[in-house]
Protein backbone atom coordinates (compact mmCIF):
# COMPACT_ATOMS: atom_id res chain seq x y z
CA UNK A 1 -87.62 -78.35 -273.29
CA UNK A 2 -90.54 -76.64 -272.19
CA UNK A 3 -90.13 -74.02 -269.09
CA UNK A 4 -93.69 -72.11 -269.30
CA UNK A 5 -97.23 -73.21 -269.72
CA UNK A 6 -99.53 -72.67 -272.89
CA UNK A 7 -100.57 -69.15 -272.88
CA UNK A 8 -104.33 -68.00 -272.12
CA UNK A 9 -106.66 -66.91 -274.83
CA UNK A 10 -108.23 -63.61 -273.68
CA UNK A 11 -111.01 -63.79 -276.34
CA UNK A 12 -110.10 -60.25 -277.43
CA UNK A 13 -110.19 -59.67 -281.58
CA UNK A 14 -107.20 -58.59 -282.84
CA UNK A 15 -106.29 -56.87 -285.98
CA UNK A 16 -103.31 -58.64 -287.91
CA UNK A 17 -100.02 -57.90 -287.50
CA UNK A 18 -96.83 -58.08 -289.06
CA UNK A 19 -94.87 -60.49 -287.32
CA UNK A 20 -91.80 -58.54 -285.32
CA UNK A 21 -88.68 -60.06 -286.22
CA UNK A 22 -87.48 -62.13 -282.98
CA UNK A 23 -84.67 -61.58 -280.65
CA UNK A 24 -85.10 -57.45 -281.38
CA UNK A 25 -82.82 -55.04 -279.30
CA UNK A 26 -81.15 -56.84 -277.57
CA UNK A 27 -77.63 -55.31 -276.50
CA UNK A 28 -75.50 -58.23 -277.64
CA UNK A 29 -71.37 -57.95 -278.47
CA UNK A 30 -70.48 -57.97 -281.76
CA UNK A 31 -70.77 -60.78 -284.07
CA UNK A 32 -67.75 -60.16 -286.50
CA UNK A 33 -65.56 -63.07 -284.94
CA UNK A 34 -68.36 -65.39 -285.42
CA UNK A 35 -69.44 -64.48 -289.11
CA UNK A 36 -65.17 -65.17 -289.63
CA UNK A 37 -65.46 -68.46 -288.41
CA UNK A 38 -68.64 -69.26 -289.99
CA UNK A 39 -67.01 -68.33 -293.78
CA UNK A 40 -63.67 -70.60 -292.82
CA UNK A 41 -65.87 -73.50 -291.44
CA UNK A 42 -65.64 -76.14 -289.57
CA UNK A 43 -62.00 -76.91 -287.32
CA UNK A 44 -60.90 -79.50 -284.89
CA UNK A 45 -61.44 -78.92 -281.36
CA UNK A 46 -58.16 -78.76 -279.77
CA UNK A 47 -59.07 -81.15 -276.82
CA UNK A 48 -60.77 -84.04 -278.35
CA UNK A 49 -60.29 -83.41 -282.17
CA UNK A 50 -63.86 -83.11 -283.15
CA UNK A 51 -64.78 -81.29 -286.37
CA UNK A 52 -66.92 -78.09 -284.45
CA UNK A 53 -67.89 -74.71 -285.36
CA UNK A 54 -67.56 -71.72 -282.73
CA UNK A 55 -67.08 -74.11 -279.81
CA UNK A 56 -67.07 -77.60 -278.84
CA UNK A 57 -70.21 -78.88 -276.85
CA UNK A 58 -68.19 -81.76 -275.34
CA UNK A 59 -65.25 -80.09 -274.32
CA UNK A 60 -67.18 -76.33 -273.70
CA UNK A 61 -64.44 -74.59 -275.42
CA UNK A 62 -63.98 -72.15 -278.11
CA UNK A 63 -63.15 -73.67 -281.43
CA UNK A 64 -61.88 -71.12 -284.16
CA UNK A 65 -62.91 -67.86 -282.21
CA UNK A 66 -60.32 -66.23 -280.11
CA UNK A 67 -61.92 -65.77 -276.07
CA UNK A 68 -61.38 -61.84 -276.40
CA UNK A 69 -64.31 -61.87 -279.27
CA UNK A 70 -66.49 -63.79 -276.67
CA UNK A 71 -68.29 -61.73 -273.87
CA UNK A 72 -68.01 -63.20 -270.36
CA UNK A 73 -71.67 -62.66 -268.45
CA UNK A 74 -71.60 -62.54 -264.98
CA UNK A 75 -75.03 -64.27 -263.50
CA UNK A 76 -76.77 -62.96 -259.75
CA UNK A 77 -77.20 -66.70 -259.34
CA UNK A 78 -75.55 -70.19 -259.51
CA UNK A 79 -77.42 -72.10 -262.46
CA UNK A 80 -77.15 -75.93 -262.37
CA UNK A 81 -78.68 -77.88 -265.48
CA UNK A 82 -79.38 -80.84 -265.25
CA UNK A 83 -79.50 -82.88 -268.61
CA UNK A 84 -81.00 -86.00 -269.94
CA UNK A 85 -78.65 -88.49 -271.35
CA UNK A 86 -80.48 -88.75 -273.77
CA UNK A 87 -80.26 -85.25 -275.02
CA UNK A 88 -77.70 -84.85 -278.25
CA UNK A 89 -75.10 -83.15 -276.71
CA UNK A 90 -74.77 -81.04 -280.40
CA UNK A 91 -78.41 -79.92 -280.30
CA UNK A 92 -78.87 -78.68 -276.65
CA UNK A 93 -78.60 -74.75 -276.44
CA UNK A 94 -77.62 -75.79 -272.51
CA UNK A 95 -73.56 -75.34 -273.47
CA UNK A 96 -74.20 -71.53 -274.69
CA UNK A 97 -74.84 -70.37 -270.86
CA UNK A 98 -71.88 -72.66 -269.86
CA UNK A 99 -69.32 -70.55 -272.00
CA UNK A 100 -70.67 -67.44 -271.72
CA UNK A 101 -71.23 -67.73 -267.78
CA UNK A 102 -68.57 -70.28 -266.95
CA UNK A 103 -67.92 -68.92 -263.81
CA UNK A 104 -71.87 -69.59 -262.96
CA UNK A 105 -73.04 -72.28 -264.89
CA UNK A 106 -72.77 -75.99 -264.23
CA UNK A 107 -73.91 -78.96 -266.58
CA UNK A 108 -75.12 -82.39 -265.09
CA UNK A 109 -75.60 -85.79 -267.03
CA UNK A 110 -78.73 -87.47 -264.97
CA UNK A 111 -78.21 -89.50 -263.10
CA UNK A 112 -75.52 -86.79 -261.93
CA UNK A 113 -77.74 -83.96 -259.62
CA UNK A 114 -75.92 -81.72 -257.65
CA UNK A 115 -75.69 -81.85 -253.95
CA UNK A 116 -77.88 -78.48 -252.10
CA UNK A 117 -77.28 -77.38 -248.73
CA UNK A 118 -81.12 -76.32 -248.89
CA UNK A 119 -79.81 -74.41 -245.01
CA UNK A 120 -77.44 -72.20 -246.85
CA UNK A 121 -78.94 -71.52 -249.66
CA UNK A 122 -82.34 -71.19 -251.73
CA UNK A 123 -82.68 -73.40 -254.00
CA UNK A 124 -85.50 -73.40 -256.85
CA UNK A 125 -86.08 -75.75 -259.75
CA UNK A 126 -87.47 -73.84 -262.76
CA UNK A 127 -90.25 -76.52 -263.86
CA UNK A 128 -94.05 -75.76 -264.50
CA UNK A 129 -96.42 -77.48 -262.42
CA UNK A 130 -99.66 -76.66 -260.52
CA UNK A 131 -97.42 -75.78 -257.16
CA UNK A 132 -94.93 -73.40 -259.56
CA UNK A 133 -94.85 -70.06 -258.64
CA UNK A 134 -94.27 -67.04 -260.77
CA UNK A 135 -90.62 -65.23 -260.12
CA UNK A 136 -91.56 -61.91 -258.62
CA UNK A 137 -93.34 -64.68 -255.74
CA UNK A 138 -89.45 -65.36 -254.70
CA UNK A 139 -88.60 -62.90 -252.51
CA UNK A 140 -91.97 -63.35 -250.68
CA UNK A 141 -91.53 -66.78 -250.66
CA UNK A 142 -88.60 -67.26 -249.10
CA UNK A 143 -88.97 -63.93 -246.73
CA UNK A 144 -91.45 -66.53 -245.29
CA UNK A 145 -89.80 -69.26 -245.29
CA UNK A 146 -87.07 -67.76 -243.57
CA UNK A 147 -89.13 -66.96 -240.59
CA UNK A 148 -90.42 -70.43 -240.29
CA UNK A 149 -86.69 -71.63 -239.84
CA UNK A 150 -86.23 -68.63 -237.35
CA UNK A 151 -88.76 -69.78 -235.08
CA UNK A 152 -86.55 -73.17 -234.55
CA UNK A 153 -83.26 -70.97 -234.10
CA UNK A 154 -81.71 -69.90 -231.15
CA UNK A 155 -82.54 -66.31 -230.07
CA UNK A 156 -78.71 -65.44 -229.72
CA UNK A 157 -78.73 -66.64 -233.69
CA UNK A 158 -81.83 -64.78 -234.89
CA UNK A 159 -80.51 -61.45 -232.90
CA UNK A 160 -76.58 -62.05 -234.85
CA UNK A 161 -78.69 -62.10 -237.93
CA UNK A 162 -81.04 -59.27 -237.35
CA UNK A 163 -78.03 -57.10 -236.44
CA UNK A 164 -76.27 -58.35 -239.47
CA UNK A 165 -79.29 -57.61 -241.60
CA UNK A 166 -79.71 -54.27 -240.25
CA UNK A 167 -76.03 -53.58 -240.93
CA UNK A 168 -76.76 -54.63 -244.65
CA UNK A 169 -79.54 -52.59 -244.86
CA UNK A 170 -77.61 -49.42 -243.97
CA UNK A 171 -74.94 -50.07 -246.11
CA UNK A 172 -76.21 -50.66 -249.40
CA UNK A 173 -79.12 -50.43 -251.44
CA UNK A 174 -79.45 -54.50 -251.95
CA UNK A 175 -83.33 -56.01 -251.79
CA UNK A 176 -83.84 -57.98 -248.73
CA UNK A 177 -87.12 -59.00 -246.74
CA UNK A 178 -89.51 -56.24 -245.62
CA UNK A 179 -88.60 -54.79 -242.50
CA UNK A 180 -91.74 -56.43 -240.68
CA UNK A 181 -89.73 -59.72 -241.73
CA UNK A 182 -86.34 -59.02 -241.35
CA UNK A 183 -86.10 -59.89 -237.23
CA UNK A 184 -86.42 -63.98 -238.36
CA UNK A 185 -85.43 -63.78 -241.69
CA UNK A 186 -82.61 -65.49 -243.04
CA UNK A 187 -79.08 -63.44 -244.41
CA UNK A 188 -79.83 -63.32 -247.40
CA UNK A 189 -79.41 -60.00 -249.97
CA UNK A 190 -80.40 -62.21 -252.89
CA UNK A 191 -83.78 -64.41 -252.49
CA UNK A 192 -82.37 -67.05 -254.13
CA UNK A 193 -78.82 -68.46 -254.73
CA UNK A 194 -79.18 -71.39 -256.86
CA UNK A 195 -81.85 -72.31 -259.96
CA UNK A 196 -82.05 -75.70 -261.47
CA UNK A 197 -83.07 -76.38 -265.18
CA UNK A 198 -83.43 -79.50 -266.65
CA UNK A 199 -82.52 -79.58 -270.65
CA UNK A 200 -84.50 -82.13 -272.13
CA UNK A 201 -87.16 -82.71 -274.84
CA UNK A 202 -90.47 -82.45 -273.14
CA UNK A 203 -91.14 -86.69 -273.57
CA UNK A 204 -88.34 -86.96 -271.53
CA UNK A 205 -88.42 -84.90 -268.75
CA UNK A 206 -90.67 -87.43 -266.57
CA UNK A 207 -87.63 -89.64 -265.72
CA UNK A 208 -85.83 -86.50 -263.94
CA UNK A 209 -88.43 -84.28 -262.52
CA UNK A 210 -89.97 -87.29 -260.60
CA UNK A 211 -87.15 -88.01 -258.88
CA UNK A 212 -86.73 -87.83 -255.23
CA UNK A 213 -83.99 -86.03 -254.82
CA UNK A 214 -85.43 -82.73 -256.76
CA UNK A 215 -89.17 -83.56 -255.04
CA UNK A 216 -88.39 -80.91 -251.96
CA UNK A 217 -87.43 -78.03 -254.31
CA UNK A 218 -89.94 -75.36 -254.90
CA UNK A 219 -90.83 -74.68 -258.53
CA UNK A 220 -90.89 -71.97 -260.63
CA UNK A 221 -92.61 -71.46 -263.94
CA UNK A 222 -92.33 -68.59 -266.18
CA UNK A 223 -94.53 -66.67 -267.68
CA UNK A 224 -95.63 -67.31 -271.48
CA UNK A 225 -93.20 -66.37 -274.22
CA UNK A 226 -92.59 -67.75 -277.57
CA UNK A 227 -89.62 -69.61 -278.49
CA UNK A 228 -87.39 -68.62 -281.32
CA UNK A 229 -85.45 -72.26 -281.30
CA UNK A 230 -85.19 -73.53 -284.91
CA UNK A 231 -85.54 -77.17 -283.94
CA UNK A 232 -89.34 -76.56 -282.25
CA UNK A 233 -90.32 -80.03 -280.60
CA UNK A 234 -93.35 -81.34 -283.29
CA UNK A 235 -96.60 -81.44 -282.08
CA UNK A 236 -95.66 -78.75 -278.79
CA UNK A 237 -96.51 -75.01 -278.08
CA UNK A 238 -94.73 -72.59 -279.26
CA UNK A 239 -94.22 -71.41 -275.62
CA UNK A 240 -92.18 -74.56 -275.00
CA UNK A 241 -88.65 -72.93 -274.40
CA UNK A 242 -85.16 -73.35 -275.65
CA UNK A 243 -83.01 -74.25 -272.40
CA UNK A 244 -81.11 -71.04 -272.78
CA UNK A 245 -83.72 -69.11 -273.31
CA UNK A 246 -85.65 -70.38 -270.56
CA UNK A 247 -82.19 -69.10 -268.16
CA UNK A 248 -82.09 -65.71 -270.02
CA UNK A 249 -86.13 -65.16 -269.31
CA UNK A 250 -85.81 -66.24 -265.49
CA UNK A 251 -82.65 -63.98 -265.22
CA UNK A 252 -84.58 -61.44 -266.97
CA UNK A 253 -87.45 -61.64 -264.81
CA UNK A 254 -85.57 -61.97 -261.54
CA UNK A 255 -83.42 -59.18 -262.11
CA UNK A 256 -86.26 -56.85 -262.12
CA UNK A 257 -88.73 -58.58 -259.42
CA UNK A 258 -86.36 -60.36 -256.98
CA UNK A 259 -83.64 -57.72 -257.47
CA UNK A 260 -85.73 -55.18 -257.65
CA UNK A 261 -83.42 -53.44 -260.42
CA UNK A 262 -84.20 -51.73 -263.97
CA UNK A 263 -83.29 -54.08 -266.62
CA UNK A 264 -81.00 -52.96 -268.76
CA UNK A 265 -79.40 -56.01 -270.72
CA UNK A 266 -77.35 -57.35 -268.29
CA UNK A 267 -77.82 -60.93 -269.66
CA UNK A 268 -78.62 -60.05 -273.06
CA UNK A 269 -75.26 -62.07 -274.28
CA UNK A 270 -76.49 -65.17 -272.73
CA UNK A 271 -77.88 -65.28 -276.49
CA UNK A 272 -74.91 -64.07 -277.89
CA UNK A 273 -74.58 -67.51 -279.93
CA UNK A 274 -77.86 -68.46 -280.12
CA UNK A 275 -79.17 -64.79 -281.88
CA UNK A 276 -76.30 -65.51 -284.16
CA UNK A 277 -76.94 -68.93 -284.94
CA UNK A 278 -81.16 -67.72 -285.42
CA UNK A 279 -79.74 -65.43 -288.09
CA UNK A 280 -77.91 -67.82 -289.72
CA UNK A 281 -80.10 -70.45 -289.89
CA UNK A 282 -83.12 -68.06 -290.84
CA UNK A 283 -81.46 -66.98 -293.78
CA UNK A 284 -80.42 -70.87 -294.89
CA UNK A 285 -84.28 -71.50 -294.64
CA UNK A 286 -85.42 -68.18 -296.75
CA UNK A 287 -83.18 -69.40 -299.62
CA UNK A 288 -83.73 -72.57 -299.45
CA UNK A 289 -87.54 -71.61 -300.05
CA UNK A 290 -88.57 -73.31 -296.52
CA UNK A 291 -89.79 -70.54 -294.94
């Protein structure tokens, strides 16, 4: 579905370029086990029987590749997606982050929408709109909104936290509000704890964005980039993304303006199927003569 806006035309003349192959350096695990299962076919999931290859998207399990060929990616945040029912289950990309980041990733049928304690934790719905934010406006964000909800707390509760904030700060080398903040602010080492996506064709996306439950959330939008997805919605940008690589371009992003961190592929295997399966497919195309 699409995650980021059209991008802007700077007017500037430029000379033309060979297109870069996508999905380039990436540090990804190998893809041996996959290419084996892709030469022996199709198998029967082991749960509900289904004829799959790699993994089953109803069951999110490993069909015909053993786990220990599989990188496990561990994610700074909890990621909830939310998908349309109408969405065929075998087309969405939202599965990939679900069995590479099990521990982290949860998958919602609408009207299923997961219940936020918006006190304990920050909560954003990834979403472009005309209130979205970009993601290095997080920390900022809620460094603000923290001291808002200080203001209505106790003064024996704001001192605990300062002290516990100030203890944090000491101790590690975590981002957290600037100091002028960090009297009100809330205890939090990570700006956000939660991120919503919705997986969904773009024509669909009204029914679940409008409703009430996910009105309160902020939004975030993220900057332009070009989707690699083979099955590229007709008629819409090319900047409308793939649902997993909409999560791999916020992680991206927020490891290196929320966290504060250099980037050095830490979630780069979020693609691990879908780089694989852009290869594959690629090459089916060139010799078919289709591209």
């Amino acid at each position: 579905m699409a995650h980021s806006p059209p991008p802007h035309q700077d007017g500037r003349l430029k000379q033309p370029e060979r297109a870069e192959p996508p999905l380039q350096g990436l540090i990804l695990a190998p893809h041996g086990a996959l290419e084996s299962a892709q030469s022996a076919g199709r198998m029967k999931c082991p749960v509900c029987s289904g004829s799959r290859m790699f993994f089953c998207y109803s069951c999110c399990c490993l069909v015909g590749v053993s786990p220990e060929h599989v990188p496990t990616v561990k994610l700074p945040v909890k990621i909830d997606i939310i998908k349309h029912p109408n969405e065929t289950d075998g087309k969405s990309t939202a599965i990939h982050a679900k069995i590479l980041a099990p521990d982290d990733v949860s998958i919602y049928t609408y009207p299923c929408i997961p219940e936020f304690d918006r006190q304990e934790q920050n909560v954003v719905l990834v979403f472009p709109g005309p209130d979205a934010m970009a993601v290095e406006e997080l920390a900022s964000y809620f460094c603000k909104a923290g001291v808002k909800k200080g203001v209505e707390s106790p003064a024996e509760e704001r001192r605990a936290k300062k002290l516990k904030i100030e203890e944090q700060t000491e101790n590690s080398h975590t981002h957290t509000c600037p100091p002028e903040h960090t009297d009100d602010s809330q205890n939090h080492t990570c700006p956000v704890q939660r991120v919503i996506f919705i997986d969904s064709t773009w024509n669909q996306t009204t029914r679940i964005i409008t409703d009430e439950r996910l009105q309160a959330l902020p939004q975030v939008e993220l900057k332009s980039r070009k989707t690699c997805f083979w099955r590229h919605q007709r008629g819409s940008p090319d900047t409308y993304l793939a649902t997993i690589e909409a999560i791999y371009y916020f992680l991206k992003d927020f490891h290196i303006h929320c966290l504060e961190r250099e980037y050095n592929g830490e979630y780069d295997n979020l693609l691990f199927f879908y780089s694989f399966l852009h290869k594959l497919i690629s090459k089916a195309k060139k010799e078919a003569g289709k591209s």
